[in-house]
C-alpha atoms as a PDB file:
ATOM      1  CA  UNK A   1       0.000   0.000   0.000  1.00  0.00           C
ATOM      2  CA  UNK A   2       1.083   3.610  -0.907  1.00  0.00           C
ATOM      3  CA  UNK A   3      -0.484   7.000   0.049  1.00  0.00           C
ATOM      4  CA  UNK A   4      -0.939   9.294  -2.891  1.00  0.00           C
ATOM      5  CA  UNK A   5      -1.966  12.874  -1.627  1.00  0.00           C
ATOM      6  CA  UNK A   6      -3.632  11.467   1.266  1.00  0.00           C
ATOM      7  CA  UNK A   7      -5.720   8.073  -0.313  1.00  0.00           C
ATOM      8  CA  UNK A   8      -4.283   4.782   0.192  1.00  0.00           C
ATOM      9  CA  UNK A   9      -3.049   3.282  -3.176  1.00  0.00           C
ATOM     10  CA  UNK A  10      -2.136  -0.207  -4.523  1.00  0.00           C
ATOM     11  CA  UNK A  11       1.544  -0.692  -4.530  1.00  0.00           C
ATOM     12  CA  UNK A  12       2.617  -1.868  -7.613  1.00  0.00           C
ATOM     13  CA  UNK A  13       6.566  -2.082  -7.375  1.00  0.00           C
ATOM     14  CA  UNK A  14       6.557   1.285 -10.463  1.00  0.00           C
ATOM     15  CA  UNK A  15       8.357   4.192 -10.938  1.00  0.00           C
ATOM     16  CA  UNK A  16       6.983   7.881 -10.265  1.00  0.00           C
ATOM     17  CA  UNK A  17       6.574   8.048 -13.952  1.00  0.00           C
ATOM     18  CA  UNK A  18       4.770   4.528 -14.389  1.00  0.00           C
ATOM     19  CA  UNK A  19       2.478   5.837 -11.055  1.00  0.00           C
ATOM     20  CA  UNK A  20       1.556   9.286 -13.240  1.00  0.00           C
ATOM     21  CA  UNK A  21       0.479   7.410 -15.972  1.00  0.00           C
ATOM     22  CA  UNK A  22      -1.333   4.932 -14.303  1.00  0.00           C
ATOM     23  CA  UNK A  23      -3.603   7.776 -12.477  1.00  0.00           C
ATOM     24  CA  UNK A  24      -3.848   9.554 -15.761  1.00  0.00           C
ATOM     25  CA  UNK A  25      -1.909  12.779 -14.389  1.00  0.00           C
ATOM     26  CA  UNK A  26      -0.381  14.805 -17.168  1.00  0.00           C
ATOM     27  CA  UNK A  27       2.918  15.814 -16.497  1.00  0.00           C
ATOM     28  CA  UNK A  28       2.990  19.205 -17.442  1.00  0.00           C
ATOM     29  CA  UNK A  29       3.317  21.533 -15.196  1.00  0.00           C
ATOM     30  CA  UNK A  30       3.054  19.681 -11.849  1.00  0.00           C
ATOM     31  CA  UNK A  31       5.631  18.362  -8.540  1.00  0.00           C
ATOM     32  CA  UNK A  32       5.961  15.472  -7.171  1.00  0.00           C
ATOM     33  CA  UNK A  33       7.430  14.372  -3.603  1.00  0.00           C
ATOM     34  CA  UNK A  34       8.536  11.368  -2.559  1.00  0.00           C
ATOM     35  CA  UNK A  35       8.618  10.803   1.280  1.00  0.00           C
ATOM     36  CA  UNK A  36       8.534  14.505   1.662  1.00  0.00           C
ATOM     37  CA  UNK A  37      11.626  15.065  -0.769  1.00  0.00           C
ATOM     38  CA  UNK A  38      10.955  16.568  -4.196  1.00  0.00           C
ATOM     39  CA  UNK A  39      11.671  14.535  -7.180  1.00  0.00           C
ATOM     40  CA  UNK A  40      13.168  15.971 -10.522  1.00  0.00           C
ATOM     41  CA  UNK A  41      11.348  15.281 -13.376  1.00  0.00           C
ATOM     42  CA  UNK A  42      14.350  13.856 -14.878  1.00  0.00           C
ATOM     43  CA  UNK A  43      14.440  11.043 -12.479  1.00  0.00           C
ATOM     44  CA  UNK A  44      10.661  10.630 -12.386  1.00  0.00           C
ATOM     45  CA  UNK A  45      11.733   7.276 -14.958  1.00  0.00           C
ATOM     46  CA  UNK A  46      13.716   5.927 -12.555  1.00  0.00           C
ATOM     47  CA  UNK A  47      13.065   6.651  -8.583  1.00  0.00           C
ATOM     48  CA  UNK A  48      10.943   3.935  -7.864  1.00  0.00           C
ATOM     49  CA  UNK A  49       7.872   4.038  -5.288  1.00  0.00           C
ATOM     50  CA  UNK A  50       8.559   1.403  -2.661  1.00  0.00           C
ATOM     51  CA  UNK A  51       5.832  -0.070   0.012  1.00  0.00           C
ATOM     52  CA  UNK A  52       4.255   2.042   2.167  1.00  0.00           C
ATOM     53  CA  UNK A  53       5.622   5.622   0.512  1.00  0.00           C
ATOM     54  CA  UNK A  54       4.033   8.707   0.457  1.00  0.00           C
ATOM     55  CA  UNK A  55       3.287  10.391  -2.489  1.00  0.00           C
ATOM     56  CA  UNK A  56       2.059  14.152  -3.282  1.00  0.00           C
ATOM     57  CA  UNK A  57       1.387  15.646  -6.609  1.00  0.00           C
ATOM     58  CA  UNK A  58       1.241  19.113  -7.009  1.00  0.00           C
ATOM     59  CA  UNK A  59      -0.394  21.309  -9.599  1.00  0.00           C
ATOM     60  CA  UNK A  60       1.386  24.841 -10.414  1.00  0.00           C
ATOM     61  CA  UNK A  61      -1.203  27.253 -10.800  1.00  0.00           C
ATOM     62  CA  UNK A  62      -0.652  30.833 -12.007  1.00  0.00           C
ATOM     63  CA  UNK A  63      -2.172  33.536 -10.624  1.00  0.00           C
ATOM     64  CA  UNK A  64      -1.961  36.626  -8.281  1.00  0.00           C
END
């Protein structure tokens, strides 16, 4: 089981990237943090999301 912003998920042994696609988040434009440490989009292919991890996505939104 993961937790992905908050909701318990199934853990599937994936990478960030592979977890994106599989919740049909676009990558544009949004963070992610793994454990509370921010993961580069360049290494979104390969930092894997192990048991029990917590997950937030953030979506950038302009404004002022």
């Amino acid at each position: 089981m993961i937790h992905v912003n908050g909701e318990d998920d199934s853990y599937l042994n994936e990478s960030v990237a592979d977890l994106l696609a599989r919740r049909g988040v676009e990558p544009r434009g949004i963070a992610v943090a793994l454990n509370g440490d921010v993961v580069r989009h360049g290494e979104w292919s390969t930092t894997l999301v192990h048991d029990d991890s917590k997950v937030e996505i953030v979506t950038a939104v302009a404004g002022g």
